[in-house]
N, C-alpha and C. Protein backbone atom coordinates (compact mmCIF):
# COMPACT_ATOMS: atom_id res chain seq x y z
N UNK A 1 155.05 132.86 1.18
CA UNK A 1 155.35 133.68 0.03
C UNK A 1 156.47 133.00 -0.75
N UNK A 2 155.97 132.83 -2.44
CA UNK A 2 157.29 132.55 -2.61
C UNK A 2 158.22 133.01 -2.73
N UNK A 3 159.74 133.03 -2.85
CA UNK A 3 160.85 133.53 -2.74
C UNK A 3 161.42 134.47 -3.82
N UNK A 4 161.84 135.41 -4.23
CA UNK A 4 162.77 136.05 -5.15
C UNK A 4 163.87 135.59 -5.16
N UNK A 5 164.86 135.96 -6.04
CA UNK A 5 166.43 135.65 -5.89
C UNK A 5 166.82 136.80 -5.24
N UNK A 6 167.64 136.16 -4.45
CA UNK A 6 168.04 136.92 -2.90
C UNK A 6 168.70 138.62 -3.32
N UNK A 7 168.91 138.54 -4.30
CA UNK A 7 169.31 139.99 -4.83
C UNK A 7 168.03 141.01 -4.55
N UNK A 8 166.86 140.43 -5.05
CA UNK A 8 165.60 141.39 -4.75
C UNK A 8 164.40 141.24 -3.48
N UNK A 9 165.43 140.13 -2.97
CA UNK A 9 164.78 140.19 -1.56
C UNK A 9 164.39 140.98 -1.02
N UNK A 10 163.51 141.31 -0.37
CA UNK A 10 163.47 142.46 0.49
C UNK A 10 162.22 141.78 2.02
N UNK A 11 161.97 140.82 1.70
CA UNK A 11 161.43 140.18 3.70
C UNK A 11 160.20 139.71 2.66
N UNK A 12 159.59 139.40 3.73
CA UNK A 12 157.72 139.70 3.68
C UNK A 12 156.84 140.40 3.99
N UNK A 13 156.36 141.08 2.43
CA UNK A 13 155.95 142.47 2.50
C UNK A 13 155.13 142.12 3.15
N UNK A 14 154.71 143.23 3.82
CA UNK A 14 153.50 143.89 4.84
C UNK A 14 152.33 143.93 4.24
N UNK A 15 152.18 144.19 2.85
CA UNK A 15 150.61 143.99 1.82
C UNK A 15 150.62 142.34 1.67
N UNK A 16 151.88 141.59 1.71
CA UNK A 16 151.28 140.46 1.59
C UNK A 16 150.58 139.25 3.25
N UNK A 17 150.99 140.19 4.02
CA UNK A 17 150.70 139.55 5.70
C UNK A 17 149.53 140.18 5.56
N UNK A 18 148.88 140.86 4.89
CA UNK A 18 147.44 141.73 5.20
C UNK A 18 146.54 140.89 4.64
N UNK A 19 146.49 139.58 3.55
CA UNK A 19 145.79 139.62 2.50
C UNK A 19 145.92 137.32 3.13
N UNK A 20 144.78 137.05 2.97
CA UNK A 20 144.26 135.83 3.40
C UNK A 20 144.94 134.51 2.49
N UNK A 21 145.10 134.87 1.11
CA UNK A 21 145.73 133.84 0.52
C UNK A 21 146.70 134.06 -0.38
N UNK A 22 148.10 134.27 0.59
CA UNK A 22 149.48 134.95 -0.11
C UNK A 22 150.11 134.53 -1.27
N UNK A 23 149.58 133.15 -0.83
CA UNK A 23 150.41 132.42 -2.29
C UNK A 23 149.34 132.26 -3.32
N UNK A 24 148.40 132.32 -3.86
CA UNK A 24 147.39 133.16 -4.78
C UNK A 24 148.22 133.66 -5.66
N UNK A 25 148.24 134.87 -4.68
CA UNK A 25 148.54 136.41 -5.48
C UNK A 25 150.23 136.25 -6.22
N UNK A 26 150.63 135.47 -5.51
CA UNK A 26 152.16 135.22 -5.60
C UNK A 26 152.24 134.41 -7.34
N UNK A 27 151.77 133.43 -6.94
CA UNK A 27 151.48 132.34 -8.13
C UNK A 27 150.64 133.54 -9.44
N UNK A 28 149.92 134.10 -9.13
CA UNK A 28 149.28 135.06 -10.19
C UNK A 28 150.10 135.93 -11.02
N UNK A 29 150.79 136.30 -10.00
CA UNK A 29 151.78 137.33 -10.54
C UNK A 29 153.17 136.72 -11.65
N UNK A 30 153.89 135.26 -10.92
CA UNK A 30 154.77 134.27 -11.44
C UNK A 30 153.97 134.08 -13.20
N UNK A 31 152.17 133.60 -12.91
CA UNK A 31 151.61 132.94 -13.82
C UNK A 31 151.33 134.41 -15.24
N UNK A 32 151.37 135.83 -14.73
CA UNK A 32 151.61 136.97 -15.56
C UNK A 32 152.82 137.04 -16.79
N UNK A 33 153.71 136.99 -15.55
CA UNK A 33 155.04 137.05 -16.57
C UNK A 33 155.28 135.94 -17.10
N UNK A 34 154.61 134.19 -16.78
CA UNK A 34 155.11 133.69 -17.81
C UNK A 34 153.92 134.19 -19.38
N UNK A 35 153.28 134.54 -19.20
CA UNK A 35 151.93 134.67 -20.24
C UNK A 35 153.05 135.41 -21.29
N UNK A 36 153.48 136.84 -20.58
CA UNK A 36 154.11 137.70 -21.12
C UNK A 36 155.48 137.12 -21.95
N UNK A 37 155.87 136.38 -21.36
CA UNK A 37 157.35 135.56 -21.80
C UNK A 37 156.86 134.79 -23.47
N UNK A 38 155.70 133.65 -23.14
CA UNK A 38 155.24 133.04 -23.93
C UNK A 38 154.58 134.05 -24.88
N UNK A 39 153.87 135.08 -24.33
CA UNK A 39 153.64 136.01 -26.01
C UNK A 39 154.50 136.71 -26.87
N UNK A 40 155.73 136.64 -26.10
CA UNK A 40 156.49 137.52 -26.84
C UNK A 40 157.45 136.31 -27.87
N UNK A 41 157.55 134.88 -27.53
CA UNK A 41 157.73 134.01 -28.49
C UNK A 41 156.95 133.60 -29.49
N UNK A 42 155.89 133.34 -29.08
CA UNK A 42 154.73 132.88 -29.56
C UNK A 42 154.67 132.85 -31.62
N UNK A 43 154.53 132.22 -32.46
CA UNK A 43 154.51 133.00 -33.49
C UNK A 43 153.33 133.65 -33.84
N UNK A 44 152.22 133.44 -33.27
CA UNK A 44 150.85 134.35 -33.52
C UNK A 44 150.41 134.98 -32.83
N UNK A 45 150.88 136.06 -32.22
CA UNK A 45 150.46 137.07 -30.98
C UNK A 45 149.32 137.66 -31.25
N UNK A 46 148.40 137.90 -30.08
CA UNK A 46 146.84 138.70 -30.40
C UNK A 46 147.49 140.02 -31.45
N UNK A 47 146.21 139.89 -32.12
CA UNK A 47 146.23 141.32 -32.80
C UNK A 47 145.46 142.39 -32.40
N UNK A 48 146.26 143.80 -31.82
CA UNK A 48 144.78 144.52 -31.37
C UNK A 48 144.14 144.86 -32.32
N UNK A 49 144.66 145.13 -33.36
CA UNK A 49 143.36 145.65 -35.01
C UNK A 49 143.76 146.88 -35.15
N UNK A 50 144.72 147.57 -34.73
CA UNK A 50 145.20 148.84 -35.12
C UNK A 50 146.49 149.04 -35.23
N UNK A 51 146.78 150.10 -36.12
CA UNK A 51 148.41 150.02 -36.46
C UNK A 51 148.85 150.50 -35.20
N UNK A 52 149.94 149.94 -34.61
CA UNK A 52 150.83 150.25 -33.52
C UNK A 52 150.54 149.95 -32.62
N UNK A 53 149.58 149.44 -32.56
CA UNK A 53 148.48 148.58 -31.18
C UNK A 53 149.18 147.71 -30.21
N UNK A 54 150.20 147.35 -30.92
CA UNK A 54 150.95 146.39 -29.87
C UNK A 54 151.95 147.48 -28.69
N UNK A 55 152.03 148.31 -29.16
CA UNK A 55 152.92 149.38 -28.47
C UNK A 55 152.57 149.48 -27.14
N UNK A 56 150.43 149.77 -27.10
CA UNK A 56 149.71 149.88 -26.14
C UNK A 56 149.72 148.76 -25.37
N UNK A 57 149.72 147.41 -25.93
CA UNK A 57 149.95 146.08 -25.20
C UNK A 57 151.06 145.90 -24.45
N UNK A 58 152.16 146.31 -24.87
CA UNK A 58 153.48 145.93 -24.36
C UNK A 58 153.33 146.85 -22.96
N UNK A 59 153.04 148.27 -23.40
CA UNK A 59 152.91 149.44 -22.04
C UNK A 59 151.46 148.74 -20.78
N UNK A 60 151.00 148.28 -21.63
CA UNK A 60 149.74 147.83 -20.21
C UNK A 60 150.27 146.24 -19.80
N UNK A 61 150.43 145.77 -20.50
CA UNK A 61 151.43 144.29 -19.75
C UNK A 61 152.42 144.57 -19.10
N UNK A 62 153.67 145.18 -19.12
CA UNK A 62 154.41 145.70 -18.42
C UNK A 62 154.20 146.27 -17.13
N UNK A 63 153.28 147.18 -17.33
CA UNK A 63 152.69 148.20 -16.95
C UNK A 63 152.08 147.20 -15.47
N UNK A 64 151.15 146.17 -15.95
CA UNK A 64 150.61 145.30 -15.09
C UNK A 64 151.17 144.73 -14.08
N UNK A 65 152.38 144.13 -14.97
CA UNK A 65 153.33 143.20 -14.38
C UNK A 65 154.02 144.07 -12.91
N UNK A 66 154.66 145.06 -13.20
CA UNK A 66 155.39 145.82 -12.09
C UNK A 66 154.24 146.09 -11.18
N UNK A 67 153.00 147.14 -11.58
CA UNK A 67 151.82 147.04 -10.99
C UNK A 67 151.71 145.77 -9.58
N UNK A 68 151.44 144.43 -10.23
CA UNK A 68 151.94 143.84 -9.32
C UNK A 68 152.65 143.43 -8.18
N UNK A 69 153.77 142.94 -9.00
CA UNK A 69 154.91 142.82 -8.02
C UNK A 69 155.63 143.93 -7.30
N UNK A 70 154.69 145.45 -7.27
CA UNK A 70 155.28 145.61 -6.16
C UNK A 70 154.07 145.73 -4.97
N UNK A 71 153.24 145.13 -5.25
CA UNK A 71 151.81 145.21 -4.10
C UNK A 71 152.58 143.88 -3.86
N UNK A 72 153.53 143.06 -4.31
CA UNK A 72 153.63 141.90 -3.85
C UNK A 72 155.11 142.63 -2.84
N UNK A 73 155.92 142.68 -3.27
CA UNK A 73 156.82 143.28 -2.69
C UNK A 73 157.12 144.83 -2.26
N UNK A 74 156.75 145.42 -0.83
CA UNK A 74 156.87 146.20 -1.14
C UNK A 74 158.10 147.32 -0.56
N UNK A 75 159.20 146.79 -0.23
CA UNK A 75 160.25 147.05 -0.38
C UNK A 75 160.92 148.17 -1.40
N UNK A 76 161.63 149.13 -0.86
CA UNK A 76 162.15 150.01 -2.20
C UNK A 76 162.93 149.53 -2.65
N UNK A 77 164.35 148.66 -1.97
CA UNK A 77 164.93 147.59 -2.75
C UNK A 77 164.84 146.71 -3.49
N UNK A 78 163.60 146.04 -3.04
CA UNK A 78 162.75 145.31 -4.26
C UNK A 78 162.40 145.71 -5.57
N UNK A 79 162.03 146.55 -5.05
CA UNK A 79 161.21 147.14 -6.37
C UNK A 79 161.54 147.87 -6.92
N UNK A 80 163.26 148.51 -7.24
CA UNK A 80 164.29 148.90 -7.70
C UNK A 80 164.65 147.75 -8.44
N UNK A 81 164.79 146.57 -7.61
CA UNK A 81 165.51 145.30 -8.47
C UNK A 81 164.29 144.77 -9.90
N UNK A 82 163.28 144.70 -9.15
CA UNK A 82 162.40 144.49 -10.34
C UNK A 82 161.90 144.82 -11.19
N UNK A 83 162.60 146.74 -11.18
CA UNK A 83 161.84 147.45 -12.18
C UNK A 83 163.25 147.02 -13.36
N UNK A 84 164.39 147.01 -12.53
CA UNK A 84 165.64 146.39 -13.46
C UNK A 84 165.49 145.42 -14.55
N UNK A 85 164.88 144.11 -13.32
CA UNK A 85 164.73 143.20 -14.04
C UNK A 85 163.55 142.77 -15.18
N UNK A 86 162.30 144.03 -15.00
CA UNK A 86 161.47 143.78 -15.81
C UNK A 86 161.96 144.50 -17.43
N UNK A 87 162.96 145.39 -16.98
CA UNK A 87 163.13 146.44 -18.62
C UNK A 87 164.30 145.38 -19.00
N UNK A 88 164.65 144.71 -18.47
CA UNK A 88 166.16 143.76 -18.65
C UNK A 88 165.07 142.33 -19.46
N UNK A 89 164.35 142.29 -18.80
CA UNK A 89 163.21 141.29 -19.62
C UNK A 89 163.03 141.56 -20.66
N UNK A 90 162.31 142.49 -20.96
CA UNK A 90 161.50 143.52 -22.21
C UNK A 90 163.14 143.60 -23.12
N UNK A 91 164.02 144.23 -22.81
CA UNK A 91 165.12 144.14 -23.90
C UNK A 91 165.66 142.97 -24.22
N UNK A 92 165.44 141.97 -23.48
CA UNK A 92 166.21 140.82 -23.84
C UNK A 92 165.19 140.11 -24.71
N UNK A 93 164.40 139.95 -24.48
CA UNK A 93 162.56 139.24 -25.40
C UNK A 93 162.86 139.89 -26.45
N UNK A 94 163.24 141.12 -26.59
CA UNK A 94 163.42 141.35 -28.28
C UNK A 94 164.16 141.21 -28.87
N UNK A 95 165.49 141.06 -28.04
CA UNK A 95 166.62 140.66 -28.87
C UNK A 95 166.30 138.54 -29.75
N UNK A 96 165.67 138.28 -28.57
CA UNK A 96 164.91 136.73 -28.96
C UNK A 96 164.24 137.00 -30.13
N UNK A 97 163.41 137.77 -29.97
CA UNK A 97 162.64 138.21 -31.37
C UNK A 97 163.40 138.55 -32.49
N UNK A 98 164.39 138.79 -32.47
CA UNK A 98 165.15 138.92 -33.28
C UNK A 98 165.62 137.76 -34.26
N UNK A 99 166.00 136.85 -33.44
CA UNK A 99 166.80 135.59 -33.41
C UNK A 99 165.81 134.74 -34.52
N UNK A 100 164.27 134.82 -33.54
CA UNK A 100 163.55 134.14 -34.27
C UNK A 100 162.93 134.60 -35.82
N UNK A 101 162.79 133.77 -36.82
CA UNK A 101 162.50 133.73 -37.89
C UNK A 101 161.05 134.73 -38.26
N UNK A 102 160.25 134.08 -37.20
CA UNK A 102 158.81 134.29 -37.22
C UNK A 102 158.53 135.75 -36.29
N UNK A 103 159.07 136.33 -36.00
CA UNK A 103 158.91 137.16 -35.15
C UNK A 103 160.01 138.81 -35.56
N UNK A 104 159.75 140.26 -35.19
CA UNK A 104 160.52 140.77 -35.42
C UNK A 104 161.13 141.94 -34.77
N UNK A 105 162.41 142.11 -34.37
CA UNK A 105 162.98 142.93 -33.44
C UNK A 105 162.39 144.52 -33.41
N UNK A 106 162.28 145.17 -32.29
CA UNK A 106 161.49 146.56 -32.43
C UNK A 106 161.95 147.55 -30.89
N UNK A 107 163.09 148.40 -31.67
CA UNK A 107 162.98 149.04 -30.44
C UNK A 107 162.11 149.97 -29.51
N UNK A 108 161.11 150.29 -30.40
CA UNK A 108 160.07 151.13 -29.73
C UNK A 108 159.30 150.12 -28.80
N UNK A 109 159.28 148.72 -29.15
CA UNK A 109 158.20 147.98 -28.14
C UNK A 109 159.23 147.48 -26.80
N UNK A 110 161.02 148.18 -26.73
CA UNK A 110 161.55 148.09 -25.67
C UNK A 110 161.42 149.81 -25.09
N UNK A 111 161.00 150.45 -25.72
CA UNK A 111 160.89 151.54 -24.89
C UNK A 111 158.90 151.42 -24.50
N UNK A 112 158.35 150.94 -25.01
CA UNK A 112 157.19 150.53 -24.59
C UNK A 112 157.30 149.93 -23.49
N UNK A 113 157.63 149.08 -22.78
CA UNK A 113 157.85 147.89 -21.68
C UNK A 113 158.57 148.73 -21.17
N UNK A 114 159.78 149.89 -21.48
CA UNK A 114 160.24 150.52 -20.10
C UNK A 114 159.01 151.73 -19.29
N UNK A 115 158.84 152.39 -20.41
CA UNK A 115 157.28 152.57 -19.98
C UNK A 115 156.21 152.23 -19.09
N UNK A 116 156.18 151.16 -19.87
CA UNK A 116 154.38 150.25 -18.31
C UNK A 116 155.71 150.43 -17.74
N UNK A 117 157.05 149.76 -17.30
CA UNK A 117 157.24 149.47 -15.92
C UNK A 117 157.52 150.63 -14.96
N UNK A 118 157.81 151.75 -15.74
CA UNK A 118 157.76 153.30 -14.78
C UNK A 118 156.04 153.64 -14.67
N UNK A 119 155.44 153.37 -15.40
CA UNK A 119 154.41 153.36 -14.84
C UNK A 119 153.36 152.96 -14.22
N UNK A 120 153.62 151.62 -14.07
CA UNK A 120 152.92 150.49 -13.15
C UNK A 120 153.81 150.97 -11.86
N UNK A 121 155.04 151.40 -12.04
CA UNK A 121 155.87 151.73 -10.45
C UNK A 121 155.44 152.62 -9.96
N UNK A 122 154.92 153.54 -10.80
CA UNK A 122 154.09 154.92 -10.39
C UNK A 122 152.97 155.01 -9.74
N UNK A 123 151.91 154.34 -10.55
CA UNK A 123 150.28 153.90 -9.94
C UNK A 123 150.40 153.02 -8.78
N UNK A 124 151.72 152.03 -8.46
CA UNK A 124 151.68 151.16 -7.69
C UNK A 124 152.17 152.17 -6.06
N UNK A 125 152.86 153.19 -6.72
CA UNK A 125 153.25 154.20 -5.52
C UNK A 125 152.14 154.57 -5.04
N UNK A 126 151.69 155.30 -5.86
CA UNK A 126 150.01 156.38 -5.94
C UNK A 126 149.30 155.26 -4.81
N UNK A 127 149.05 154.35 -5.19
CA UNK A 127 147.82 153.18 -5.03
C UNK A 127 147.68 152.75 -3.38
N UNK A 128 148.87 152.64 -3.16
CA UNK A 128 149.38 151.92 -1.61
C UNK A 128 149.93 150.58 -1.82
N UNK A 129 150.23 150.29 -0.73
CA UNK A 129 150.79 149.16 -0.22
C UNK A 129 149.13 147.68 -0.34
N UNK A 130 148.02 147.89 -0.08
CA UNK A 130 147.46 147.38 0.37
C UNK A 130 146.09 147.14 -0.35
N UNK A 131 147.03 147.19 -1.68
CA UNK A 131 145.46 146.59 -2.80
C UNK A 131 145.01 145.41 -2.80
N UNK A 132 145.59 144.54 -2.94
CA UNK A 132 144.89 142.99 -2.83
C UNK A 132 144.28 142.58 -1.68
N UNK A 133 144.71 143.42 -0.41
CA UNK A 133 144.04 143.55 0.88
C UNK A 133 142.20 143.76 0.44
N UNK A 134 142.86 145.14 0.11
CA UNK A 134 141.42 146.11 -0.09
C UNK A 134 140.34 145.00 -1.26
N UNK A 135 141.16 144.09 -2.37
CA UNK A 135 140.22 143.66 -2.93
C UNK A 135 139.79 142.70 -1.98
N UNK A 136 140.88 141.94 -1.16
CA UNK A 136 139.84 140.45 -0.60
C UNK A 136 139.07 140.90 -0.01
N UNK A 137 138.81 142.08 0.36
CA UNK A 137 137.89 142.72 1.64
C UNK A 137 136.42 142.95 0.55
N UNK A 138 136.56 142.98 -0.33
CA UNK A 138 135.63 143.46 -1.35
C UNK A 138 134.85 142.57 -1.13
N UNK A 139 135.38 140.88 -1.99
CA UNK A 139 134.95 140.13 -2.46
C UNK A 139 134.41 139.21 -0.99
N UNK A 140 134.91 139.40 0.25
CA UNK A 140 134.38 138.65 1.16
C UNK A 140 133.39 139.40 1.55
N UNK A 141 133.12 140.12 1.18
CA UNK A 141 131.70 141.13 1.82
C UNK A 141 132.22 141.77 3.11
């Protein structure tokens, strides 16, 4: 598994000893948030085609992201630290947006991203410990 910074350590979760190829899911999750990092610089971000549409994007990316990492980690310490560090993300990306020329600051799309991440923490509660389990089990027949 790869490592967190030792602040959100919390061992090796138990959903990730269940599941056949740890560093996969690990790398998937790393390869999420950079997507998310790079769209929020980006100067041509998808358009959903509706006014405010991005609002919904920011809440289901977010949303995803925590989703994730806590089937990756599933530690309550962890995943205290990461719900930190994901709204600490989301506010800081806009203050960038700010900065940049091409792009423009919005506090509703930081209360969007605090959003998905209470609610990806939520469904990820609801869900269990042991989704990526349950999918490899799918896909191996």
């Amino acid at each position: 598994m790869l490592p967190l910074p030792a602040a959100l350590a919390g061992g090796p979760a138990e959903a990730l000893l269940a599941v056949r190829y740890p560093r996969l899911w690990v790398i998937a999750g790393w390869s999420m948030l950079a997507v998310i990092v790079w769209l929020s610089v980006t100067p041509s971000p998808p358009d959903p085609g509706f006014e405010q549409g991005d609002k919904l994007e920011h809440l289901v990316a977010y949303g995803a992201l925590m989703f994730w990492f806590c089937q990756l980690y599933t530690s309550r310490r962890a995943q205290v630290g990461l719900a930190i560090g994901f709204i600490a993300l989301g506010v800081g990306l806009e203050f960038v947006q700010g900065a940049l020329e091409y792009r423009t600051y919005d506090e509703m799309d930081m209360v969007a991203n605090t959003l998905g991440v209470v609610l990806g923490w939520g469904v990820a509660r609801a869900a269990g410990a042991h989704v990526f389990a349950r999918i490899e089990r799918i896909f191996r027949g």
